[in-house]
PDB file of N, CA and C in Angstrom:
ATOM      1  N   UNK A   1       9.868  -4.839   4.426  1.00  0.00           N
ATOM      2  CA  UNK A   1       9.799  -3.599   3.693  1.00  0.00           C
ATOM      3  C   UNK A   1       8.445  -3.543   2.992  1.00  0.00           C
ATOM      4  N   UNK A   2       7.271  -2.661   3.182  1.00  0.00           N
ATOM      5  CA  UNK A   2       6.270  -2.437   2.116  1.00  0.00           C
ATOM      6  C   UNK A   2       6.869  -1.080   1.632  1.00  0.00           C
ATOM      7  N   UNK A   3       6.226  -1.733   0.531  1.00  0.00           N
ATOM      8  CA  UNK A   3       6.777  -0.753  -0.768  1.00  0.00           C
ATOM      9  C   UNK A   3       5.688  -0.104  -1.465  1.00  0.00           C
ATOM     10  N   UNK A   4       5.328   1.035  -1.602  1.00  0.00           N
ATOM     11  CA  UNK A   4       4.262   1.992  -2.980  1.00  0.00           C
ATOM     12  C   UNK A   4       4.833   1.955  -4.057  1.00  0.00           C
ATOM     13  N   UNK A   5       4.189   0.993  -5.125  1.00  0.00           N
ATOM     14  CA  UNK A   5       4.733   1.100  -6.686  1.00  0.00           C
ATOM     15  C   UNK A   5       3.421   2.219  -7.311  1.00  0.00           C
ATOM     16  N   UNK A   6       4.405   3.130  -8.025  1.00  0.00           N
ATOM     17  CA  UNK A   6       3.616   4.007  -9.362  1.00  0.00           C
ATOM     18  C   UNK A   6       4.037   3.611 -10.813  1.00  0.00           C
ATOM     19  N   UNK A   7       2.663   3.465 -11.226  1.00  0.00           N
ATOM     20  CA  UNK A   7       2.699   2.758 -12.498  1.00  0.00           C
ATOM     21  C   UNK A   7       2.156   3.749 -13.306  1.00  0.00           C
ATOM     22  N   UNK A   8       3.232   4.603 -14.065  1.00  0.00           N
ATOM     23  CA  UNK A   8       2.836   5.565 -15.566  1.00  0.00           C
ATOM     24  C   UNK A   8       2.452   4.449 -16.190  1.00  0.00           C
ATOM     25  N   UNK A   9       2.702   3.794 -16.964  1.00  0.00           N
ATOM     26  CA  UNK A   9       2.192   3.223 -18.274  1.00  0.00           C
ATOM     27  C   UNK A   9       2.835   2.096 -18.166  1.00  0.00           C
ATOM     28  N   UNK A  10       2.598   1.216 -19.272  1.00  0.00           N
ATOM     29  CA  UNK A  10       2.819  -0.456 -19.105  1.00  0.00           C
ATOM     30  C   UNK A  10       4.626  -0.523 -19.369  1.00  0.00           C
ATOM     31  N   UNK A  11       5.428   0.534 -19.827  1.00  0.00           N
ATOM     32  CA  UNK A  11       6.272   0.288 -19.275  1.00  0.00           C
ATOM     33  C   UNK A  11       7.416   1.298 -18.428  1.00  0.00           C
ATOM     34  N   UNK A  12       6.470   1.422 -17.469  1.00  0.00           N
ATOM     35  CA  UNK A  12       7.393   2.558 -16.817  1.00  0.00           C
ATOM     36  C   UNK A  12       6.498   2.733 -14.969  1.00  0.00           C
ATOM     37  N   UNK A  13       7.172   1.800 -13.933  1.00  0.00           N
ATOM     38  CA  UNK A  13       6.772   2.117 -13.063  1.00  0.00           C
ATOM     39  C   UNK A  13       8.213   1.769 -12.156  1.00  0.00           C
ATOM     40  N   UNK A  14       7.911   2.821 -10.737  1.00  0.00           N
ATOM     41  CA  UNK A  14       9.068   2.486  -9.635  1.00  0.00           C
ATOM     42  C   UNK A  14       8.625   2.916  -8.277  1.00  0.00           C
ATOM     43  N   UNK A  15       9.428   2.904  -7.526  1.00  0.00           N
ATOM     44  CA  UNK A  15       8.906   2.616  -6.011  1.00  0.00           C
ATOM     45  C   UNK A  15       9.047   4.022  -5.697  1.00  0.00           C
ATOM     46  N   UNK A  16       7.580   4.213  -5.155  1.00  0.00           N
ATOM     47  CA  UNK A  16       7.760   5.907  -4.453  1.00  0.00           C
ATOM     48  C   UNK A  16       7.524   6.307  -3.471  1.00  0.00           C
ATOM     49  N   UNK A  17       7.531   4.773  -2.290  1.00  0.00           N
ATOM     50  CA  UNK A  17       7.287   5.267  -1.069  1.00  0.00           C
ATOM     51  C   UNK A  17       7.707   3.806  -0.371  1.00  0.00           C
ATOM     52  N   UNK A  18       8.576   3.579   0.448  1.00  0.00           N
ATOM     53  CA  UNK A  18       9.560   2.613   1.160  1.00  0.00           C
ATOM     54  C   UNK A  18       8.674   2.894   3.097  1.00  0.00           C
ATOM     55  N   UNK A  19       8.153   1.726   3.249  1.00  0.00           N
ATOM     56  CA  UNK A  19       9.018   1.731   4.853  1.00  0.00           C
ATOM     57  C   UNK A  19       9.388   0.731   5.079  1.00  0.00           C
ATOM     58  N   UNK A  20      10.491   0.943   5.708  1.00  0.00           N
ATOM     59  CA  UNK A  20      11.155  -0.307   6.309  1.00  0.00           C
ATOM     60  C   UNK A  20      10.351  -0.885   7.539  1.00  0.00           C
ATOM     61  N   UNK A  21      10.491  -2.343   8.148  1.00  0.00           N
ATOM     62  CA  UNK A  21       9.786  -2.694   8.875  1.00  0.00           C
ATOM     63  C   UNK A  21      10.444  -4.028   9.285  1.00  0.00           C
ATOM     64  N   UNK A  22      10.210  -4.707  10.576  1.00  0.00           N
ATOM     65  CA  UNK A  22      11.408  -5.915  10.797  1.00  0.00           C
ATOM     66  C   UNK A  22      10.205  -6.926  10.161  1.00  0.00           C
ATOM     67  N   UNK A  23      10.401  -8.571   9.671  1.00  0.00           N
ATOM     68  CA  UNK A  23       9.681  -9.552   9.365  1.00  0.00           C
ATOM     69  C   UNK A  23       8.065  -9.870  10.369  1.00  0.00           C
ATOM     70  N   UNK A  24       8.019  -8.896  11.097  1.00  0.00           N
ATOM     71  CA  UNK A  24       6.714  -9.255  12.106  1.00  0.00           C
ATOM     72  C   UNK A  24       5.960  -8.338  11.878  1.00  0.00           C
ATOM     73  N   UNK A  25       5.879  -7.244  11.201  1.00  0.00           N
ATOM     74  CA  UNK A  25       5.115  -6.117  10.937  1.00  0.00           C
ATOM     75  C   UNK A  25       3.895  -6.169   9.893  1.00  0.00           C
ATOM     76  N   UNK A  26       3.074  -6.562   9.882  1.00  0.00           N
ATOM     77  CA  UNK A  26       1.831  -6.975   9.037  1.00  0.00           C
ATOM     78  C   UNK A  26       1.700  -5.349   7.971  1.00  0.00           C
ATOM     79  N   UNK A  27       0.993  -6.144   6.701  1.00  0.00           N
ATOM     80  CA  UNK A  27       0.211  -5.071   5.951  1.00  0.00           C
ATOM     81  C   UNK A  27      -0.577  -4.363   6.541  1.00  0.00           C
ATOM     82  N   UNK A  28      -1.272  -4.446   7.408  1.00  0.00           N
ATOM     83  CA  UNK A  28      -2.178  -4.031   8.051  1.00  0.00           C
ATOM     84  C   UNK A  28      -1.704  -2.769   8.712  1.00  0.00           C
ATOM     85  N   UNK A  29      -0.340  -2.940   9.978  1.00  0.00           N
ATOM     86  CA  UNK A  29       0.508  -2.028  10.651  1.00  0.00           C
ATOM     87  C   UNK A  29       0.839  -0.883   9.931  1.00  0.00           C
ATOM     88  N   UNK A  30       1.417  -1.161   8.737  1.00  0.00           N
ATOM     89  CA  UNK A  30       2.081   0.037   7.804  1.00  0.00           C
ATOM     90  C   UNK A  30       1.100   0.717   6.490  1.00  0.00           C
ATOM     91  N   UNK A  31      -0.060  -0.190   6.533  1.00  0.00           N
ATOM     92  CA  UNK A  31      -0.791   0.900   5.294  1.00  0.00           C
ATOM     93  C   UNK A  31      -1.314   2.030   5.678  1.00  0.00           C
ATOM     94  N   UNK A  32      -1.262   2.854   6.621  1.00  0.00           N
ATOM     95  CA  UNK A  32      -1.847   3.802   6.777  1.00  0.00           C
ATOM     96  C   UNK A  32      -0.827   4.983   6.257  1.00  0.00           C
ATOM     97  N   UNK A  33       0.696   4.199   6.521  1.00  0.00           N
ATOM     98  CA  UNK A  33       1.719   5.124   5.977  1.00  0.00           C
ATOM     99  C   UNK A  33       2.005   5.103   4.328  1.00  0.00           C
ATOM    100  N   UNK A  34       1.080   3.889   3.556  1.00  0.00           N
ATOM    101  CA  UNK A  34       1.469   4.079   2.269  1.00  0.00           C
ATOM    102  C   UNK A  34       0.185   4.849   1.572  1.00  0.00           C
ATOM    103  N   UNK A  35      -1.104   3.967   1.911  1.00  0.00           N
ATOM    104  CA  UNK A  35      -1.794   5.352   1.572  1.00  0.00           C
ATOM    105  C   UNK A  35      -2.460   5.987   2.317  1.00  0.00           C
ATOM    106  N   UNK A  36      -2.178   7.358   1.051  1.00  0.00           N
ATOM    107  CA  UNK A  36      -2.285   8.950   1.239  1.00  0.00           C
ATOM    108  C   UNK A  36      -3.057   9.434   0.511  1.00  0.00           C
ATOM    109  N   UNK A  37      -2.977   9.086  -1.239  1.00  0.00           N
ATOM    110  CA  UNK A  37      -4.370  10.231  -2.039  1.00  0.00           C
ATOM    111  C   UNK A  37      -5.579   9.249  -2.094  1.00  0.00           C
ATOM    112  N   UNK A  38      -6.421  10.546  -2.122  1.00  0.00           N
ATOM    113  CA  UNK A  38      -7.749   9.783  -2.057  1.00  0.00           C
ATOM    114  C   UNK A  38      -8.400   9.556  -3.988  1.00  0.00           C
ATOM    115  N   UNK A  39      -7.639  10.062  -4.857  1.00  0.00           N
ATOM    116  CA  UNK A  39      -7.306  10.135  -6.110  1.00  0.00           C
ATOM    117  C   UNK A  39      -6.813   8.746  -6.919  1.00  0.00           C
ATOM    118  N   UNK A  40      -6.103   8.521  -5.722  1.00  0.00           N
ATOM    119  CA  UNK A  40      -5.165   6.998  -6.641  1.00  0.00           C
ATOM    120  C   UNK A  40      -5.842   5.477  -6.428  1.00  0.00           C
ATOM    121  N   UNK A  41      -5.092   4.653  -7.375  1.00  0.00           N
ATOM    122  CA  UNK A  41      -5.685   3.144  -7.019  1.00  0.00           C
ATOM    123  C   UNK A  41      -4.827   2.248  -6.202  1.00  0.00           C
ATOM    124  N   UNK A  42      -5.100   1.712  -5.050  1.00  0.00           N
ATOM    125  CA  UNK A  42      -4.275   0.874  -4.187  1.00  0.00           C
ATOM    126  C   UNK A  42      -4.706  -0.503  -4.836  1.00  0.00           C
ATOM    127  N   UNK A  43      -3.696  -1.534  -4.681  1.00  0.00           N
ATOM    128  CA  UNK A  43      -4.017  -2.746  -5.427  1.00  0.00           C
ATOM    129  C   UNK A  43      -3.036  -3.410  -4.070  1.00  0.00           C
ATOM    130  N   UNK A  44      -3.844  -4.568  -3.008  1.00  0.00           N
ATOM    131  CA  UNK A  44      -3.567  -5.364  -1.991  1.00  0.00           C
ATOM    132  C   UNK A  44      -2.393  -6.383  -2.632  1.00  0.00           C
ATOM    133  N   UNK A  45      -1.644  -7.046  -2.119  1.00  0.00           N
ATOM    134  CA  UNK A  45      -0.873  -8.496  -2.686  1.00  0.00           C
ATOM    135  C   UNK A  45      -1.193  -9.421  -2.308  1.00  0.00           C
ATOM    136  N   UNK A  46      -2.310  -9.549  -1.176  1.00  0.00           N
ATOM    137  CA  UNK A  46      -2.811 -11.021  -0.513  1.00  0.00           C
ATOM    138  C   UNK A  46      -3.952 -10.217   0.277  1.00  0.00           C
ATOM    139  N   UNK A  47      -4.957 -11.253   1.260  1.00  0.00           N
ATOM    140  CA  UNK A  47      -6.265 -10.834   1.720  1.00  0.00           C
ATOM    141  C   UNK A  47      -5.520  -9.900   3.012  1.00  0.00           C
ATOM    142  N   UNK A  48      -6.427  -8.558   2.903  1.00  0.00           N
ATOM    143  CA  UNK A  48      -6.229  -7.777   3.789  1.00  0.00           C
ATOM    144  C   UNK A  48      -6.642  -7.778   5.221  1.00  0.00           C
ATOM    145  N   UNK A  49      -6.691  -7.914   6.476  1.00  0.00           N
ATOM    146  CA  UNK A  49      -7.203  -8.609   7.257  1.00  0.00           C
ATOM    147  C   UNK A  49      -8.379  -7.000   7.860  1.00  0.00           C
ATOM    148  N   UNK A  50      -8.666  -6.120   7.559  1.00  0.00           N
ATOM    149  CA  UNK A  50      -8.644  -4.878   8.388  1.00  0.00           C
ATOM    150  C   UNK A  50     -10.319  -4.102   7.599  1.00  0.00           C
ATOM    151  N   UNK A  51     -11.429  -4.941   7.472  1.00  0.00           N
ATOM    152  CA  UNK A  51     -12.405  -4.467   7.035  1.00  0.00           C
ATOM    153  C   UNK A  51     -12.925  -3.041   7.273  1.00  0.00           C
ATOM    154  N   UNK A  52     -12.564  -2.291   8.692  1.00  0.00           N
ATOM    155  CA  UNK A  52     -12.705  -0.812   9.102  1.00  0.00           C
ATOM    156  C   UNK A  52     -11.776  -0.461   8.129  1.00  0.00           C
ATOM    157  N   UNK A  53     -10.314  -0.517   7.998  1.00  0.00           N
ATOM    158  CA  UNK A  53      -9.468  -0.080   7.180  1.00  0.00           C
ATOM    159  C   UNK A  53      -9.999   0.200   5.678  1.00  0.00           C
ATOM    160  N   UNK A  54     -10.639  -0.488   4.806  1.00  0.00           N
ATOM    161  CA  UNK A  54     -10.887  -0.810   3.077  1.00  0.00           C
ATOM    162  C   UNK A  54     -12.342   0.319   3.591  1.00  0.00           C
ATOM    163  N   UNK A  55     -13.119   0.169   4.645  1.00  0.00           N
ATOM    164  CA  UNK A  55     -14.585   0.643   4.246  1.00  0.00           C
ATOM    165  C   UNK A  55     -13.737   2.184   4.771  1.00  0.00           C
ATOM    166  N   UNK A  56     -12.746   2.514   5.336  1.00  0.00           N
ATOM    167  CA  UNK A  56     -12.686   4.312   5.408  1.00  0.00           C
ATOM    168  C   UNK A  56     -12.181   4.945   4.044  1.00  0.00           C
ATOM    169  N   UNK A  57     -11.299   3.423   3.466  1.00  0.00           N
ATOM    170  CA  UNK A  57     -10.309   3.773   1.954  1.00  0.00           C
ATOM    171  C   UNK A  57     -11.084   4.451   0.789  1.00  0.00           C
ATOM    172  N   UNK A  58     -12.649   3.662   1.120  1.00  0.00           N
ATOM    173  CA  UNK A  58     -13.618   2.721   0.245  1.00  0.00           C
ATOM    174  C   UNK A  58     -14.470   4.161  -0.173  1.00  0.00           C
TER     175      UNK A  58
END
């Protein structure tokens, strides 16, 4: 499952965008479906493998 967390303020954040995915599906496969605004801040959980990916984000 990757998950989109939104974080209002230090105490108030929740999940606002789910895909499901079986255990073989890399970060890489599904971020194109989490981000979307070109406005917001994405924050990775481990090294991203997809340097074309970060320099189109970027």
């Amino acid at each position: 499952m990757h998950t989109r967390l939104v974080v209002v303020s230090p105490d108030v954040a929740f999940p606002d965008k789910i895909v499901p995915s079986t255990g073989t599906v890399s970060d890489f496969e599904s971020s194109d479906a989490l981000i979307e605004e070109a406005d917001a801040t994405y924050v990775m959980d481990r090294g991203y493998p997809s340097r074309k990916n970060l320099m189109d984000w970027q």
